[in-house]
C-alpha atoms as a PDB file:
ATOM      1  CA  UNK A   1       2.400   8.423   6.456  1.00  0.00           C
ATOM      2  CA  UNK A   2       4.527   6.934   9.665  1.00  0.00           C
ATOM      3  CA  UNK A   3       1.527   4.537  11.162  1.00  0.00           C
ATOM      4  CA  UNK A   4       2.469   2.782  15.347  1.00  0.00           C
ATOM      5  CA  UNK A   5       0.346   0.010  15.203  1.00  0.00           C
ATOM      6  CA  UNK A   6       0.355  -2.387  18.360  1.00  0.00           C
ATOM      7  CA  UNK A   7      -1.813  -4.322  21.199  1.00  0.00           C
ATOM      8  CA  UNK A   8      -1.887  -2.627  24.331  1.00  0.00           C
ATOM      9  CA  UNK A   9       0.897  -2.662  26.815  1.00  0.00           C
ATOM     10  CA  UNK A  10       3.123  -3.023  24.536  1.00  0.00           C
ATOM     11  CA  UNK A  11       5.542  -0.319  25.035  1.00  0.00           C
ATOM     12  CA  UNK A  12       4.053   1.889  21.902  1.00  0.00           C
ATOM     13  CA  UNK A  13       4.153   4.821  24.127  1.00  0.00           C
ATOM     14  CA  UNK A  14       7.746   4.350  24.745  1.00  0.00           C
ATOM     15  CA  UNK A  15       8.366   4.102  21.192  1.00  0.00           C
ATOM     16  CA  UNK A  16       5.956   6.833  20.359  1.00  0.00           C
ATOM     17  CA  UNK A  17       7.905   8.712  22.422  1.00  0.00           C
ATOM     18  CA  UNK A  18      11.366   8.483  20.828  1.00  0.00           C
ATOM     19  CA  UNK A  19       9.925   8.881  17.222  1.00  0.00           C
ATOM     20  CA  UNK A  20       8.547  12.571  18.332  1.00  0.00           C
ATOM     21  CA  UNK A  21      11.981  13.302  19.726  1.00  0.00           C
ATOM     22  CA  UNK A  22      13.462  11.881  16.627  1.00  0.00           C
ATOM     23  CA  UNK A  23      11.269  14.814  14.737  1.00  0.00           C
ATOM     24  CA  UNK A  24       8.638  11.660  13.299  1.00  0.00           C
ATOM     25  CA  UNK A  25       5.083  12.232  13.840  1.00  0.00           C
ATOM     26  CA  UNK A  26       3.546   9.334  13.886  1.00  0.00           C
ATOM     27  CA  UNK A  27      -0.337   7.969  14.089  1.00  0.00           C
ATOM     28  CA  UNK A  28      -0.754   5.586  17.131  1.00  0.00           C
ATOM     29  CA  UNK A  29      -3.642   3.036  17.146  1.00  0.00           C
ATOM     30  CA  UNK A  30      -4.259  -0.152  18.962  1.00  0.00           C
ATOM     31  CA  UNK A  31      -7.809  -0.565  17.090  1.00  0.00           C
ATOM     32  CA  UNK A  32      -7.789  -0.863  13.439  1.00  0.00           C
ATOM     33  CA  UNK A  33      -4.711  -1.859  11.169  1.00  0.00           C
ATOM     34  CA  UNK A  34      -5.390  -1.077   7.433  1.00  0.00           C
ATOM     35  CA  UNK A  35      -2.568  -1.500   4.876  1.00  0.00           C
ATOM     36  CA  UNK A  36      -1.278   1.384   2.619  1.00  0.00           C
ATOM     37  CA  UNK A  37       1.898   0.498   0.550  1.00  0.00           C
ATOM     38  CA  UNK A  38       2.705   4.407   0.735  1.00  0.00           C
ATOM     39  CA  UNK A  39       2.534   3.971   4.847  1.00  0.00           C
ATOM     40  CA  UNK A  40       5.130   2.627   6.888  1.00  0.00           C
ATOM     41  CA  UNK A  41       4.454   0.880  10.579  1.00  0.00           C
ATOM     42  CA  UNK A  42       6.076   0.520  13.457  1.00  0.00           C
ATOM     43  CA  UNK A  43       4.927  -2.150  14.921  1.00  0.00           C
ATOM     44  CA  UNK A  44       5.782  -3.296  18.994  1.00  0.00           C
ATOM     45  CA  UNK A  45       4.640  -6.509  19.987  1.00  0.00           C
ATOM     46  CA  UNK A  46       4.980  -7.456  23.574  1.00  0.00           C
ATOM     47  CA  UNK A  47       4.450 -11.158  24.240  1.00  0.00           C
ATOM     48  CA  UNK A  48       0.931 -11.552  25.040  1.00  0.00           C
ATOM     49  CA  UNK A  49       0.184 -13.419  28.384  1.00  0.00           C
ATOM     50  CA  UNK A  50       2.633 -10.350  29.767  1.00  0.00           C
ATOM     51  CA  UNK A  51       0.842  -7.402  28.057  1.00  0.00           C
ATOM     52  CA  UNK A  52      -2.574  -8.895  29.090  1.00  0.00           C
ATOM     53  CA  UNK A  53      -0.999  -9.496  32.966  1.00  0.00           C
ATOM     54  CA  UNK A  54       0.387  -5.674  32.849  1.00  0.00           C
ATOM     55  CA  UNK A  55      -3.012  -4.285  31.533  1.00  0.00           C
ATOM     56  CA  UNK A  56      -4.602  -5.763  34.454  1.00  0.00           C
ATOM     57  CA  UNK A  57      -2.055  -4.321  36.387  1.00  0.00           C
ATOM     58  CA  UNK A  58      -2.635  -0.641  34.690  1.00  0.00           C
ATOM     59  CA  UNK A  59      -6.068  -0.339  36.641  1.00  0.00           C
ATOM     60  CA  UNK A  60      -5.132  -1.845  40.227  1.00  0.00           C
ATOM     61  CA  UNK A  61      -7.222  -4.684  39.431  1.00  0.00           C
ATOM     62  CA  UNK A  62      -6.289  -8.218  40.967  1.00  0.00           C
ATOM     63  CA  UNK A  63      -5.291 -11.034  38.660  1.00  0.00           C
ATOM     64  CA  UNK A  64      -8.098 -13.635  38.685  1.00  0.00           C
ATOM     65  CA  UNK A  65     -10.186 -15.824  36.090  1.00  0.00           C
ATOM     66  CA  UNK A  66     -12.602 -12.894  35.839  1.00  0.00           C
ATOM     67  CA  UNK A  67      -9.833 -10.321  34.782  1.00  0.00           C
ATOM     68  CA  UNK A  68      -7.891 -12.323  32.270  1.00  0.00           C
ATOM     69  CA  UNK A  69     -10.816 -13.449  30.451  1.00  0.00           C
ATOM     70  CA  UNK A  70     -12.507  -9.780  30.193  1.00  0.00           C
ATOM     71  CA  UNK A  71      -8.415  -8.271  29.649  1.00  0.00           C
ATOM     72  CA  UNK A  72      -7.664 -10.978  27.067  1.00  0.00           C
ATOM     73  CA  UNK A  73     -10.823  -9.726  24.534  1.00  0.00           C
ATOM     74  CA  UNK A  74     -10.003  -6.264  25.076  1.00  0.00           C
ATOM     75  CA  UNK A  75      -6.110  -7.358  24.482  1.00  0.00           C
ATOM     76  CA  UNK A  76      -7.484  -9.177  21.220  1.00  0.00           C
ATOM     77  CA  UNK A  77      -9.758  -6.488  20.145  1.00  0.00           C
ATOM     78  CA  UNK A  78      -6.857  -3.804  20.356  1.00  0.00           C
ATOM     79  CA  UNK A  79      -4.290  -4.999  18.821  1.00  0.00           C
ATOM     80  CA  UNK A  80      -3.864  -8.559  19.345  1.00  0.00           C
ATOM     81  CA  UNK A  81      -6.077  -9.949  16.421  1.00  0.00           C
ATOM     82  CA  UNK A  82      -4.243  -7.536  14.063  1.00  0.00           C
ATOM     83  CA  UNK A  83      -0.547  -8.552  14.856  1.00  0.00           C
ATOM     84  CA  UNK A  84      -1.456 -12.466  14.759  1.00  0.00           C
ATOM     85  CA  UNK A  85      -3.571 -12.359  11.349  1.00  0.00           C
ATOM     86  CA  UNK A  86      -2.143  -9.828   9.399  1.00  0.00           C
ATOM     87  CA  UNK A  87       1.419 -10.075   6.959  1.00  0.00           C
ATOM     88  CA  UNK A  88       4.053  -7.934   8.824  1.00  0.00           C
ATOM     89  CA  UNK A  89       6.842  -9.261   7.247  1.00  0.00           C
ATOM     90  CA  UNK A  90       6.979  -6.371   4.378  1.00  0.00           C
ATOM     91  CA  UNK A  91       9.946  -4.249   4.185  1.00  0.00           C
ATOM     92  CA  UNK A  92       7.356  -1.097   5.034  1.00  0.00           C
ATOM     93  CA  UNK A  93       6.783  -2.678   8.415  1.00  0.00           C
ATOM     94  CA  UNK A  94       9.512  -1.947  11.863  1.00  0.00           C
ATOM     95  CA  UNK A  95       8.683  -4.797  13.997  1.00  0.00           C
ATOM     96  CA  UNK A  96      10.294  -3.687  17.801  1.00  0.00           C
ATOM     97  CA  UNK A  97       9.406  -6.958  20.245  1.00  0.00           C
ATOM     98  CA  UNK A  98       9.346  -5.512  23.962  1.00  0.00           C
ATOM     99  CA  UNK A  99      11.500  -8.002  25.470  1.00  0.00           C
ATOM    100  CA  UNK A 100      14.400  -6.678  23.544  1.00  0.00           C
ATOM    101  CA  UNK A 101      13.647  -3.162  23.689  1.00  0.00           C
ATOM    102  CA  UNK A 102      12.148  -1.779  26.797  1.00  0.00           C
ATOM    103  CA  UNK A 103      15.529  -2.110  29.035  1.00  0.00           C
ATOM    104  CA  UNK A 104      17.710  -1.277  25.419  1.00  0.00           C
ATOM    105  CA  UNK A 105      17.070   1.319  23.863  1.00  0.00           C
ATOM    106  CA  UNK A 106      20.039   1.133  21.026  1.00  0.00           C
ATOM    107  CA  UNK A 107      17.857  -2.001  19.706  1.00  0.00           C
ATOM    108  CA  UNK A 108      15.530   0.659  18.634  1.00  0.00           C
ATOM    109  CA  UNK A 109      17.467   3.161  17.383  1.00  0.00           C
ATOM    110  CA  UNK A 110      19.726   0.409  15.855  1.00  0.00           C
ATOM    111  CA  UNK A 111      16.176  -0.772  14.051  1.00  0.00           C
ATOM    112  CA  UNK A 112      15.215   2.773  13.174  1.00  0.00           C
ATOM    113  CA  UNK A 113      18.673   3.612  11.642  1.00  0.00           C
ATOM    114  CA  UNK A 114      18.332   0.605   9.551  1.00  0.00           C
ATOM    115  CA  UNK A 115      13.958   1.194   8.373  1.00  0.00           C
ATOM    116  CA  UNK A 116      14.437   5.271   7.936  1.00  0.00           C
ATOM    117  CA  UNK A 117      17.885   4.750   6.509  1.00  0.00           C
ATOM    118  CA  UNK A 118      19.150   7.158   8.859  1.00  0.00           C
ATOM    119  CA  UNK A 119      22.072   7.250  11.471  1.00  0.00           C
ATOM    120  CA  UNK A 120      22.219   8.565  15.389  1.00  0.00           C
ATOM    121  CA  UNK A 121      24.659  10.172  16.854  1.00  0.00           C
ATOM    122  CA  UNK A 122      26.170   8.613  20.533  1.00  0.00           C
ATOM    123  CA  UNK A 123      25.232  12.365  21.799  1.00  0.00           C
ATOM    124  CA  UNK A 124      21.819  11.831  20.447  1.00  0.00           C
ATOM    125  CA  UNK A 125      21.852   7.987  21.305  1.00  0.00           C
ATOM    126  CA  UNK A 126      22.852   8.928  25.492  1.00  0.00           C
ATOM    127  CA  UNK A 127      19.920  11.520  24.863  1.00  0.00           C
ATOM    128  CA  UNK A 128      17.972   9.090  24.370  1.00  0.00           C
ATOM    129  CA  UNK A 129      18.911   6.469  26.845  1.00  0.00           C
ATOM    130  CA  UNK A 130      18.977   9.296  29.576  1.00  0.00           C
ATOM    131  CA  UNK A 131      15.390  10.919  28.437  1.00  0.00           C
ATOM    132  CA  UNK A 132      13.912   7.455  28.376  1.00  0.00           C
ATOM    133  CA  UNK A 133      14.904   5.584  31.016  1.00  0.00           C
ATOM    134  CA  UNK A 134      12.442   3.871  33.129  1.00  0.00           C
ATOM    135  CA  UNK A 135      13.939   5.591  35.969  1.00  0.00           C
ATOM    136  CA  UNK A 136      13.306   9.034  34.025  1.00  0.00           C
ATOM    137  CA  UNK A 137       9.450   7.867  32.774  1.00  0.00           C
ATOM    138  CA  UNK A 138       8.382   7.074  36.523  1.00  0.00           C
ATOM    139  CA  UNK A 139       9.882   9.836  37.360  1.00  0.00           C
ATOM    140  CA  UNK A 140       7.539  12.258  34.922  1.00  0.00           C
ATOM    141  CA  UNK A 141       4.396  10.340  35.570  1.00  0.00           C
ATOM    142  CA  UNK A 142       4.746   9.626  38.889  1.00  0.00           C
ATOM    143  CA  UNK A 143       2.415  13.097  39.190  1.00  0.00           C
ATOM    144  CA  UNK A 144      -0.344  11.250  37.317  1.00  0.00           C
ATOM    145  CA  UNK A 145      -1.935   8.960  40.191  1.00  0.00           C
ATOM    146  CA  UNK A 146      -4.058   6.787  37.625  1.00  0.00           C
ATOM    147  CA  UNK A 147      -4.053   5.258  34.436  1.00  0.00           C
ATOM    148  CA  UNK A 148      -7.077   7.928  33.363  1.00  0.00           C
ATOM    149  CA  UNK A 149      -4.154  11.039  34.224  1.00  0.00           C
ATOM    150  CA  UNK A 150      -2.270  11.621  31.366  1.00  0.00           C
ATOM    151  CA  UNK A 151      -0.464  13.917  29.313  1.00  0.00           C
ATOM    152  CA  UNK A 152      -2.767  14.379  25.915  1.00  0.00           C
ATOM    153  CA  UNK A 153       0.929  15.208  24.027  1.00  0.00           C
ATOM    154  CA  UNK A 154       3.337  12.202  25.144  1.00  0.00           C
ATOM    155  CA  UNK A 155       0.594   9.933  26.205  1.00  0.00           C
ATOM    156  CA  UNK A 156       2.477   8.655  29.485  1.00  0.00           C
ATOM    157  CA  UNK A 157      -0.182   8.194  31.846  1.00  0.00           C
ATOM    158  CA  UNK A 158      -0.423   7.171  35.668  1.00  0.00           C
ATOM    159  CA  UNK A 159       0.448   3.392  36.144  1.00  0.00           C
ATOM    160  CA  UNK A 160       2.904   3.570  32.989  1.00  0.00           C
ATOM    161  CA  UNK A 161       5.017   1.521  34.198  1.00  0.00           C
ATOM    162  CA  UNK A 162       4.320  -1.101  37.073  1.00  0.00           C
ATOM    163  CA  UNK A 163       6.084  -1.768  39.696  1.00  0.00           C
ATOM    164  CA  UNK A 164       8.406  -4.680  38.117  1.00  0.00           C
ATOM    165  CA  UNK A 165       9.325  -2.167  35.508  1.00  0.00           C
ATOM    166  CA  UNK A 166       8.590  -3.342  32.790  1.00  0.00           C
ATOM    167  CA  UNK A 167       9.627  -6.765  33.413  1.00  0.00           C
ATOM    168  CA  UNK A 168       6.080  -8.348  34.151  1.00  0.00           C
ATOM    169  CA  UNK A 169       6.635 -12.295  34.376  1.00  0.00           C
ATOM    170  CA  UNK A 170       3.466 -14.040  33.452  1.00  0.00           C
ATOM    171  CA  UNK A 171       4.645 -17.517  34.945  1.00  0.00           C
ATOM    172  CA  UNK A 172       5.725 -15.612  38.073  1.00  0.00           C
ATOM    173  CA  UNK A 173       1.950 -14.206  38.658  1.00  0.00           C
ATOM    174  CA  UNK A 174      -0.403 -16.473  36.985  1.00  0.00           C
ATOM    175  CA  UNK A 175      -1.319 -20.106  38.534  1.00  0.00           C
ATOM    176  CA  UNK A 176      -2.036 -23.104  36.420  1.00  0.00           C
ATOM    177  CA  UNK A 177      -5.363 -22.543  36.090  1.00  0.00           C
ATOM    178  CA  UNK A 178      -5.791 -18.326  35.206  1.00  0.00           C
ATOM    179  CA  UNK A 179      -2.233 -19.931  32.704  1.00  0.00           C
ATOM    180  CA  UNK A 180      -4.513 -22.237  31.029  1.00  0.00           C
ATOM    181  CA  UNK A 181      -7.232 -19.841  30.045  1.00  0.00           C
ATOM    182  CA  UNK A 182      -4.427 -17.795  28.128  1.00  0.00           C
ATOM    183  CA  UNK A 183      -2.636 -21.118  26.769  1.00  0.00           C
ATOM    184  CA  UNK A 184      -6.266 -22.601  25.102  1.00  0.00           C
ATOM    185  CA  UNK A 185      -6.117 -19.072  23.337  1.00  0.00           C
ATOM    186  CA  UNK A 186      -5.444 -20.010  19.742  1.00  0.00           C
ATOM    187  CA  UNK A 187      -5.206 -16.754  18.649  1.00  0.00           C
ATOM    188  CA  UNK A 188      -2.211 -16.186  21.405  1.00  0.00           C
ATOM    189  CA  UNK A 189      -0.712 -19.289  20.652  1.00  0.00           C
ATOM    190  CA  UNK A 190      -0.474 -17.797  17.060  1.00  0.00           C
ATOM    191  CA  UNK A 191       1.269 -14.431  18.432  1.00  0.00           C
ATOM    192  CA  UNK A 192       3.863 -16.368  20.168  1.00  0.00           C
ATOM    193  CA  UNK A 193       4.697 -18.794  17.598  1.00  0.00           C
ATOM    194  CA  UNK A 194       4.769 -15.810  15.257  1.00  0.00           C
ATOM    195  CA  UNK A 195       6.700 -13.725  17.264  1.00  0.00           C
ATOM    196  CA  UNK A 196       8.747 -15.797  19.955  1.00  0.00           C
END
C-alpha cells in the first residue's frame, strides 16, 4: 500500500496530485502515521514555522500570538509530532522537503524515479511541469472562494496557494515576539534540525 503521510501545508496535495497522474493511488493522512514494512510513504515536510504561517493564511486569519499558538497544536497534532518522532530514514520511506520541490517539479519526479524504480519521459516530465504549475493550480481553484470549497477527487481547495505562492517567509511575517513562541517549540526545533 502507497501511504502520503505529512503535516499540513505541506504541499501533499501537490504531490498527491502527481502520484494520481502518475497512475499511484495513494492514502493521504495528516493524522495518524502507523508503520507497515509492506507500505511505502511519501512523506513532504515543509519547514514548520512556514507551514504553520501558511495555515493561518489558508483561513484569512491575521497572524498574531493567538493564531500561532492555536495553528502550531493543530500543526503538531497533524502531522508535525509524527515527522519529528518517528524513524523516516528507511528505504520504504520518499522524503520530498517543500523548499526544493514546490517551484521544481523534476526534484520529484527525479525522487520518484529513483523510490518506484521507474523512469519519466521529458513528454511526460513537461506534462507534468505544465499540469502543475502554480500558475496552472490557481488557475483551477481560483473557482473555489474558500479553503472549505474543494474538489473531493484532487483535493485542491480555495486558498491553495497564497498569495506569495508558495514561497511563505516566516522571518518576513512574524515579529520577534509571535518568532519566539515557534522557536521555544522543542518539538519544531526537532523538525528543523531533522530536516534542515
Amino acid at each position: 500500500m502507497l501511504i502520503q503521510f505529512s503535516p499540513i501545508r505541506s504541499g501533499s496535495t501537490l504531490v498527491f496530485n502527481i502520484l494520481r497522474f502518475l497512475g499511484k493511488n495513494s492514502n493521504k493522512e495528516h493524522y495518524k502515521y502507523i508503520f507497515e514494512n509492506d507500505n511505502k510513504y511519501i512523506v513532504t515536510v515543509r519547514h514548520p514555522y512556514n507551514s504553520i504561517i501558511s495555515s493561518i493564511m489558508r483561513y484569512d486569519n491575521e497572524i498574531n500570538i493567538k493564531n500561532i499558538k492555536f495553528t502550531l497544536t493543530h500543526y503538531l497534532e497533524q502531522g508535525g509530532n509524527h515527522i519529528a518522532n518517528e524513524d523516516l530514514n528507511t528505504s520504504n520511506h520518499c522524503i520530498l522537503i517543500y523548499e526544493k520541490f514546490y517551484n521544481d517539479l523534476d526534484y520529484i519526479l527525479d525522487k520518484f524515479e529513483s523510490f518506484f524504480n521507474e523512469k519519466y519521459s521529458d513528454d511526460i516530465r513537461n506534462e507534468i511541469k505544465i499540469k502543475f504549475s502554480i500558475e496552472n493550480i490557481k488557475h483551477i481553484t481560483e473557482k473555489y472562494k474558500t479553503f472549505a470549497e474543494y474538489d473531493p477527487l484532487t483535493h485542491w481547495h480555495g486558498k491553495h496557494i497564497s498569495r506569495y505562492n508558495g514561497q511563505t517567509d516566516f522571518s518576513n511575517l512574524l515579529n520577534e515576539e509571535e518568532l519566539s513562541i515557534l522557536k521555544q517549540n522543542r518539538t519544531l526545533t526537532k523538525i528543523i534540525d531533522k530536516f534542515y
